[in-house]
Protein backbone atom coordinates (compact mmCIF):
# COMPACT_ATOMS: atom_id res chain seq x y z
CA UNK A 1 47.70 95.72 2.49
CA UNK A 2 45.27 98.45 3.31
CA UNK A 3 41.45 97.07 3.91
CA UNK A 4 39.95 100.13 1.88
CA UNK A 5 36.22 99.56 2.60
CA UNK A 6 35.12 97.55 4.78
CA UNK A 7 33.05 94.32 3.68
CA UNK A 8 29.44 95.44 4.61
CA UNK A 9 30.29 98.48 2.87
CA UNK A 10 31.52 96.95 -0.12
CA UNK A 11 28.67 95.02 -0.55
CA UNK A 12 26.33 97.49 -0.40
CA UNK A 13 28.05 99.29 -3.16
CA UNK A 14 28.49 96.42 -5.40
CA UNK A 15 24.73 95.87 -5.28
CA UNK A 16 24.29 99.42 -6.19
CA UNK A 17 26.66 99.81 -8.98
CA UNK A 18 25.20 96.56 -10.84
CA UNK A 19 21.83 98.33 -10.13
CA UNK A 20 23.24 101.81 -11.64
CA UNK A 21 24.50 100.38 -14.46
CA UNK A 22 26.75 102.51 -16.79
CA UNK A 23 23.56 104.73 -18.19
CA UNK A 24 25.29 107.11 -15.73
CA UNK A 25 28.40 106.58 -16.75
CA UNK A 26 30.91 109.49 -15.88
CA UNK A 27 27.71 111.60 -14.06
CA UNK A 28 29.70 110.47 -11.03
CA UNK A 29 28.74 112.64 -8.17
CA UNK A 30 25.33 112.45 -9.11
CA UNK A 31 25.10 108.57 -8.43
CA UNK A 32 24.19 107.41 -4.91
CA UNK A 33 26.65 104.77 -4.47
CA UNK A 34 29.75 106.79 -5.49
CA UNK A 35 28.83 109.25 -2.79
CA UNK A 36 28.51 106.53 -0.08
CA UNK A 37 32.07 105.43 -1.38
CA UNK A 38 33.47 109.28 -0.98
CA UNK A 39 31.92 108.68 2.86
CA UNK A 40 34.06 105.75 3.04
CA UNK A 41 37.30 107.12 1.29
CA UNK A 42 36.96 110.02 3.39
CA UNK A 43 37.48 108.12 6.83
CA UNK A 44 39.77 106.21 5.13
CA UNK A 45 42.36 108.82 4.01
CA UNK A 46 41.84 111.38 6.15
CA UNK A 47 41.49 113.61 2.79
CA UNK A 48 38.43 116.27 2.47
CA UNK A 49 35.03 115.43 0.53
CA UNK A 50 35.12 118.70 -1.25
CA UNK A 51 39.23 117.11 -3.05
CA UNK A 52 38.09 114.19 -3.17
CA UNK A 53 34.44 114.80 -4.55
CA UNK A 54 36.84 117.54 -7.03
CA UNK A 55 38.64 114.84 -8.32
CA UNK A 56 35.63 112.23 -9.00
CA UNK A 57 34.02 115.07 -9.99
CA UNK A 58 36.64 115.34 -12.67
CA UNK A 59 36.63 111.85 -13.90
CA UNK A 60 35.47 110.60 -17.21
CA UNK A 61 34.30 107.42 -17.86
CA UNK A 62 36.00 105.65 -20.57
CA UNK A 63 34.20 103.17 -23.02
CA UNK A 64 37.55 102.42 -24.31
CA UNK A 65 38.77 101.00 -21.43
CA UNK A 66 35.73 98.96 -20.69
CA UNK A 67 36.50 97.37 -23.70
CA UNK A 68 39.88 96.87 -23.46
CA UNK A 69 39.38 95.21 -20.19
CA UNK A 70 36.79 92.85 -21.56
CA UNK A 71 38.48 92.18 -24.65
CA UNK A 72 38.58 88.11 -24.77
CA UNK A 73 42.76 87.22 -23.70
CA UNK A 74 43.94 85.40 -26.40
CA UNK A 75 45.73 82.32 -25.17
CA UNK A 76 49.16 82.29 -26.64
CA UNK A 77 52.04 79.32 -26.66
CA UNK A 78 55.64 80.33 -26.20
CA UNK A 79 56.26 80.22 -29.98
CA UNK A 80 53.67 83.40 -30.23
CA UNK A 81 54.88 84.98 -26.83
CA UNK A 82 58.65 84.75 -27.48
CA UNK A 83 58.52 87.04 -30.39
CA UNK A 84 57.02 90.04 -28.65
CA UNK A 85 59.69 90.57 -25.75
CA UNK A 86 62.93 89.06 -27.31
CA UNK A 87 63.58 90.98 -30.18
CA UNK A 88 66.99 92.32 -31.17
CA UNK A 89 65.87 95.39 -31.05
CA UNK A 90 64.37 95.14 -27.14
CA UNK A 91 67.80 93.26 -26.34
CA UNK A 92 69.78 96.06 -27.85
CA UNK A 93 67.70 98.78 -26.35
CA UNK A 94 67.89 96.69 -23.05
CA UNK A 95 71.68 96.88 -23.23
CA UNK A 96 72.00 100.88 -23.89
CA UNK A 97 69.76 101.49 -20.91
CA UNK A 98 72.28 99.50 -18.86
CA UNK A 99 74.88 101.29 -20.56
CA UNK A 100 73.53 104.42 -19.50
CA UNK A 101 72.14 103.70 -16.12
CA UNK A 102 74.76 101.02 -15.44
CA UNK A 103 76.79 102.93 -12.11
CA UNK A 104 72.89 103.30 -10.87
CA UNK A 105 71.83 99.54 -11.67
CA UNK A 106 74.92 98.51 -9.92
CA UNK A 107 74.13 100.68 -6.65
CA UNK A 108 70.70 99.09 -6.16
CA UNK A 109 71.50 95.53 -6.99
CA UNK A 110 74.03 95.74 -4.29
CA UNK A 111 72.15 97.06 -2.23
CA UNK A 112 68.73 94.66 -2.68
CA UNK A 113 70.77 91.49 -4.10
CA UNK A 114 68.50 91.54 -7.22
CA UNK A 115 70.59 91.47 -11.02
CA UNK A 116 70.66 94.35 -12.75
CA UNK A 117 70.01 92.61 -15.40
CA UNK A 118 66.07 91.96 -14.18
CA UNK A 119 65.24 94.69 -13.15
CA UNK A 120 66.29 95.97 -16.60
CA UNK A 121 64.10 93.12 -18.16
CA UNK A 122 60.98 93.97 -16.48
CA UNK A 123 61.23 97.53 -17.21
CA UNK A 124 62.03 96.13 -21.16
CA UNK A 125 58.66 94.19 -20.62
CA UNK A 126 56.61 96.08 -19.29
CA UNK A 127 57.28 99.66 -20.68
CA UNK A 128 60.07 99.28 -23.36
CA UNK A 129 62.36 100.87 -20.82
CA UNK A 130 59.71 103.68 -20.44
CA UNK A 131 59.10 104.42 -23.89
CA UNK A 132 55.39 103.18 -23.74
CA UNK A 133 54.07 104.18 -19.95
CA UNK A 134 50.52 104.20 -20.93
CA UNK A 135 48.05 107.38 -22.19
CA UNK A 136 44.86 107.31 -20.16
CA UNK A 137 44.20 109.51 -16.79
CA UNK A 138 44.59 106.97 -13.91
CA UNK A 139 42.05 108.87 -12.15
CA UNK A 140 39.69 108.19 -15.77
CA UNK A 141 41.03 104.43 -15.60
CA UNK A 142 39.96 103.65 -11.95
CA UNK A 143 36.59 105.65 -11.63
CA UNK A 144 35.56 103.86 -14.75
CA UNK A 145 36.72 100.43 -13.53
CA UNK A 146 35.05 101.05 -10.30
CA UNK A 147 31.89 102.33 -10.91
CA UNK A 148 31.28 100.86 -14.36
CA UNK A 149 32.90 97.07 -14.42
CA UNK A 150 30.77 95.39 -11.39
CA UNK A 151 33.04 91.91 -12.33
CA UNK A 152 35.88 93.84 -10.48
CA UNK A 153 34.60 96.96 -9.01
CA UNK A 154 35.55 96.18 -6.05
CA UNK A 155 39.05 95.64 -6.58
CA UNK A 156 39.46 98.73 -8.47
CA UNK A 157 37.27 100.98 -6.16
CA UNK A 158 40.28 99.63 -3.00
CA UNK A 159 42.54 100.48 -5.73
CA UNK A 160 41.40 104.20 -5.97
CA UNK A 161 41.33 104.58 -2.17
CA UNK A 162 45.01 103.91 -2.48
CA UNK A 163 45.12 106.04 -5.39
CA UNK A 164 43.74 109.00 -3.41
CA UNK A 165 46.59 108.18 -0.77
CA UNK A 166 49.21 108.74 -2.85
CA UNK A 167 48.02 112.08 -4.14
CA UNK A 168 48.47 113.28 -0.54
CA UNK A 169 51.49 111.01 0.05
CA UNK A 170 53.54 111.62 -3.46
CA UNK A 171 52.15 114.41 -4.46
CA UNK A 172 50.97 112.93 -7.06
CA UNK A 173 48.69 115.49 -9.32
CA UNK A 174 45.67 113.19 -10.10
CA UNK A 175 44.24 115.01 -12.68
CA UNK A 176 47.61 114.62 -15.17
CA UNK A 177 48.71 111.40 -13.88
CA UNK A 178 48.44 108.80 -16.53
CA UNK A 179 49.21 104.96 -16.74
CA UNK A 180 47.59 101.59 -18.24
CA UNK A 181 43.99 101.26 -18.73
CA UNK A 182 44.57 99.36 -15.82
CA UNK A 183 45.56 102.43 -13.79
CA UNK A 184 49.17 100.75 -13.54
CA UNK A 185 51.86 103.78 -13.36
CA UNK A 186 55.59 104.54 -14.29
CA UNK A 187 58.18 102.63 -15.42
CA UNK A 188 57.56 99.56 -14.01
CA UNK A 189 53.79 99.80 -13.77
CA UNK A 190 53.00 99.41 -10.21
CA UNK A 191 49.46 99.21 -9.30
CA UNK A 192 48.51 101.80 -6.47
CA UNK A 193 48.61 99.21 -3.48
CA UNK A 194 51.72 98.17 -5.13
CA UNK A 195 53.24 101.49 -5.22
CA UNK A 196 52.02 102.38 -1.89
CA UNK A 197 53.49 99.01 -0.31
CA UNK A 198 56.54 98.24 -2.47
CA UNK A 199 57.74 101.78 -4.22
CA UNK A 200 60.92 103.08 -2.45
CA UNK A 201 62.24 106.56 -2.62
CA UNK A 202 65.40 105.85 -3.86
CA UNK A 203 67.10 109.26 -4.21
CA UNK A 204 66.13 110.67 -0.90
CA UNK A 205 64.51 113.77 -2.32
CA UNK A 206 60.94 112.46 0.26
CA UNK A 207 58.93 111.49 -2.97
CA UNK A 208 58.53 108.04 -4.83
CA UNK A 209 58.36 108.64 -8.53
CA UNK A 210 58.09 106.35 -10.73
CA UNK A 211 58.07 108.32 -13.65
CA UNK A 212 61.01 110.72 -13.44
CA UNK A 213 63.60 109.29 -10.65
CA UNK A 214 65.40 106.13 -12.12
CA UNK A 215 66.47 105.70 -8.70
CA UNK A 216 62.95 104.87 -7.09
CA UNK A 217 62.12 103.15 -10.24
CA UNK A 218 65.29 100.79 -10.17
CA UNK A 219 65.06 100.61 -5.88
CA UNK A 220 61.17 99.80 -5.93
CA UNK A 221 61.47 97.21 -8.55
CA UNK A 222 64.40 95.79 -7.03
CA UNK A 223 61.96 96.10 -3.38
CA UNK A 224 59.18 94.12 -4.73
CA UNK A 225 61.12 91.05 -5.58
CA UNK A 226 62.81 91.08 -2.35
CA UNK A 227 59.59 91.76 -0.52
CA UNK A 228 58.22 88.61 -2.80
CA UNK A 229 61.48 86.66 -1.43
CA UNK A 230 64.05 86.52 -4.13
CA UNK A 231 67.10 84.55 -3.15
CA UNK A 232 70.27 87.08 -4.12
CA UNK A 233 72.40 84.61 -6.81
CA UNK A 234 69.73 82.06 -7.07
CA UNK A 235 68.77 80.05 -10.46
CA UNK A 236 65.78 81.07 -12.08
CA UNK A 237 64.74 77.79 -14.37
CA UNK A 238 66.31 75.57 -16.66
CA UNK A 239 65.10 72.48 -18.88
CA UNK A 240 64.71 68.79 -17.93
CA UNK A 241 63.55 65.73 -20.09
CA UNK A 242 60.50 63.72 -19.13
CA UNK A 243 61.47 60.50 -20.90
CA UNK A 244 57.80 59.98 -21.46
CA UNK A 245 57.40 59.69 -17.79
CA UNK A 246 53.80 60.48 -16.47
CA UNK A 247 53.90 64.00 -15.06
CA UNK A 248 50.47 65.82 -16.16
CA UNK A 249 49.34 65.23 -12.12
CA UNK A 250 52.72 67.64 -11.34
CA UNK A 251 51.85 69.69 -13.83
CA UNK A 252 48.13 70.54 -12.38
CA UNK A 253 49.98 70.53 -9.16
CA UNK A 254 51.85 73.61 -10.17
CA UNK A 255 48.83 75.79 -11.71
CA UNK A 256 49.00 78.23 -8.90
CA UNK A 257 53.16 78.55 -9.86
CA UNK A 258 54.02 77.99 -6.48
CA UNK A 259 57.21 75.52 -6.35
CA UNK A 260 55.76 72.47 -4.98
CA UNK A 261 57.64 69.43 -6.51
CA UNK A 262 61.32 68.86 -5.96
CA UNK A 263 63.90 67.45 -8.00
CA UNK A 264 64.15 64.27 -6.21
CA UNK A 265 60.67 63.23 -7.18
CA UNK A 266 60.69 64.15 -10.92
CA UNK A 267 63.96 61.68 -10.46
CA UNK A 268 61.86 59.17 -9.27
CA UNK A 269 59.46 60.00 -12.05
CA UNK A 270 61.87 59.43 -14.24
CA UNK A 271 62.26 62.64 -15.48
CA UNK A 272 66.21 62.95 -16.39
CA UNK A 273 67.55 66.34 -14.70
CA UNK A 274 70.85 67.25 -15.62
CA UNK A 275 73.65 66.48 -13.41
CA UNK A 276 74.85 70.17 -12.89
CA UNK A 277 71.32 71.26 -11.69
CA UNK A 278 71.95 74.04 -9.49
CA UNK A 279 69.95 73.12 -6.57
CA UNK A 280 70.09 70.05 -4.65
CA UNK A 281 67.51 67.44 -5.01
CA UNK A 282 65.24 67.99 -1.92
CA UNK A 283 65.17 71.97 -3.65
CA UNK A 284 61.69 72.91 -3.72
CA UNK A 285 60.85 73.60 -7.67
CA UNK A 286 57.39 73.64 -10.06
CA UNK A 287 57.19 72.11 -13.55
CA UNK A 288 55.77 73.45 -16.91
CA UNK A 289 55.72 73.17 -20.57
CA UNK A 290 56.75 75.44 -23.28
CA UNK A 291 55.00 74.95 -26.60
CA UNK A 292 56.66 75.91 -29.99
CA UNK A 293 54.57 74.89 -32.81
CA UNK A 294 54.28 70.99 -32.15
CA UNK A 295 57.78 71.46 -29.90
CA UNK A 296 57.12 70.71 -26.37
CA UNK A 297 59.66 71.52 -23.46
CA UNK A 298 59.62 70.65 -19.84
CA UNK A 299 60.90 73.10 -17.29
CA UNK A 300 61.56 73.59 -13.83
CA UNK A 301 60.94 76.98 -11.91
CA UNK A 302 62.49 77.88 -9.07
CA UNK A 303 61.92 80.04 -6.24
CA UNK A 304 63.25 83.21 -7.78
CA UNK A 305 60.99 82.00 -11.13
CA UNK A 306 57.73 81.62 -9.00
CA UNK A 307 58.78 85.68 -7.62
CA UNK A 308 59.33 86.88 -11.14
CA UNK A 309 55.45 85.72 -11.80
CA UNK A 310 54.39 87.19 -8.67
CA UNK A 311 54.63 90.96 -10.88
CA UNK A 312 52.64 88.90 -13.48
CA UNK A 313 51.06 85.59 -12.79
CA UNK A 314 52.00 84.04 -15.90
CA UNK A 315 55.15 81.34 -16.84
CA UNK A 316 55.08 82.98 -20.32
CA UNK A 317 56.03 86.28 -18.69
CA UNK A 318 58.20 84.87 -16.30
CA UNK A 319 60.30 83.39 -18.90
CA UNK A 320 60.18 86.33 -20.97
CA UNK A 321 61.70 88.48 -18.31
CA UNK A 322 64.08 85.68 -17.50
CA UNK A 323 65.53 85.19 -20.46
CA UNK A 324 65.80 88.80 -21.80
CA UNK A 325 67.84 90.05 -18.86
CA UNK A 326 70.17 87.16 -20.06
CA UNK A 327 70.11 88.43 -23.76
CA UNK A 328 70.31 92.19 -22.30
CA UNK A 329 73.58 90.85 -20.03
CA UNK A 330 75.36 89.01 -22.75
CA UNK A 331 74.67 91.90 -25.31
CA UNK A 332 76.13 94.04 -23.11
CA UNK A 333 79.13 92.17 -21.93
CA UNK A 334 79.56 91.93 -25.84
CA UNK A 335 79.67 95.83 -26.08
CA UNK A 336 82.07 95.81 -23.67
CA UNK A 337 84.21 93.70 -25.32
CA UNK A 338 83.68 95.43 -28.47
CA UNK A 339 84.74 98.49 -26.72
CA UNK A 340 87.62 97.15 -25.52
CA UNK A 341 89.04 95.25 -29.15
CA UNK A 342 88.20 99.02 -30.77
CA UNK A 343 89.91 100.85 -28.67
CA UNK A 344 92.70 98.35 -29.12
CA UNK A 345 93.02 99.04 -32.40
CA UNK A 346 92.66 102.93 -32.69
CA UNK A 347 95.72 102.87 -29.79
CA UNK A 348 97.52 100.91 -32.61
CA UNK A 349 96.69 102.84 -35.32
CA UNK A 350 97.69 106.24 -33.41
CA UNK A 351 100.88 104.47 -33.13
């Protein structure tokens, strides 16, 4: 990761952006502390103040996305989640797109060890396999979060520094680029440290972009779990049965979703894990709950679980992803067998 401003620096600006306030808002270049960060961004990118004070100089701030950042999360159980990601129609769009892109999907998971079948998932979750990429400028997204939201200025100011890379780097135009209110881009939403660090040019034209090359988007997506250490053919999660043994101490042990249990000690818990678990006992593994209505389920993660949260830090997501590239790979084994049986019968009827 790229130290974008270093810490006096940064705390001299965050002193000066809670002091600026967002009266200012959008006046950038007129505000002190956003030219001591162009000073900064300058030495770090090697690009010129007059592009980069061109660009700032362009930004807007963005109420909207001040509120949509501080909009309260709602905290949702599994039962709310579920319905949101694993639709029929998100499975059956899921299975086209692998239907269409399937010869690609094949070529990267062969080449990174990751299922075609995920990576499809987490561009189902996260853009509806591109439909939904986001609408506001990234440049507008990050100058507002920057100099505007002091709670997290100062991750979104290092995030801007890398976003100013990129232009040089990608060619990215920054004026027209546009992505989450987050300033997450493409298809699979990568961050700009993430894109910088994880996005692959797939195609071998000398660009990564996520918005137009299928290839980088499948190969970066496919990059960032393997860079997060996915295991190629490893489980992902699967149910147990606590028995009413006491496990709420393993459960708090696994709030960071790091796999730090393993299946011989839930054993000893007396936790019942099925006899055709897929991992031996001394496998490291983290437990959670999935609530539906008053239905309660216990279930392990695994390492390849604990990578899928590492693109979102949530079990809820995790799962989601998890268990729509299973719907999305049954569907469209099912459409292939479909295929097949109707072929079957035209050849008859022809004869």
């Amino acid at each position: 990761m790229t130290h974008a401003l270093n810490r006096a620096t940064q705390g001299v600006l965050a002193a000066a952006f809670l002091a600026v306030g967002s009266a200012q808002a959008g006046d950038y270049l007129d505000r002190e502390p956003v030219q001591a960060f162009i000073d900064e961004a300058v030495g770090e990118t090697g690009v010129s103040r007059e592009q980069i004070e061109a660009w700032l100089g362009d930004a807007e701030y963005q109420q909207k996305i001040i509120d949509a950042i501080t909009r309260p999360a709602e905290s949702k159980t599994w039962g709310e989640y579920r319905p949101i990601f694993l639709t029929d129609k998100r499975i059956e769009r899921g299975a086209a797109f692998v239907q269409e892109h399937g010869e690609l999907l094949d070529e990267v998971a062969s080449t990174y060890g990751v299922s075609p079948y995920v990576i499809t998932a987490i561009i189902g979750v996260e853009t509806y396999y591109g439909r939904i990429t986001g609408g506001y400028r990234v440049i507008d997204a990050l100058a507002t979060l920057g100099f505007d939201y002091p709670r997290r200025g100062e991750f979104f100011r290092g995030q801007l520094v890398d976003f100013i890379r990129l232009a040089g780097e990608e060619g990215i135009s920054m004026d027209k680029a546009e992505g989450s209110y987050a300033g997450a881009m493409g298809l699979p939403q990568f961050i700009p440290s993430s894109y910088r660090h994880y996005a692959v040019d797939g195609d071998g034209d000398g660009h990564r972009d996520l918005w137009d090359s299928h290839h980088d988007v499948f190969a970066s997506v496919a990059n960032y779990f393997v860079e997060h250490g996915w295991g190629q053919g490893e489980p992902v999660m699967f149910e147990v049965d606590i028995n009413g043994a006491e496990v709420d101490d393993l459960l708090n042990r696994a709030r960071d979703l790091a796999p730090k249990t393993t299946l011989a000690e839930l054993r000893e818990r007396g936790v019942t894990v099925p006899d055709d678990a897929p991992v031996p006992d001394d496998f490291e593994v983290m437990l959670f709950t999935l609530t539906d209505g008053d239905d309660v389920a216990y279930h392990v993660g695994l390492n390849n679980f604990y990578v899928i949260t590492r693109y979102n830090h949530s079990v809820l997501y995790a799962t989601a992803v998890w268990q729509l590239a299973q719907a999305i790979e049954k569907a469209t084994e099912q459409a292939a067998v479909d295929a097949t049986t109707s072929a079957g019968h035209d050849g008859a009827d022809a004869g």
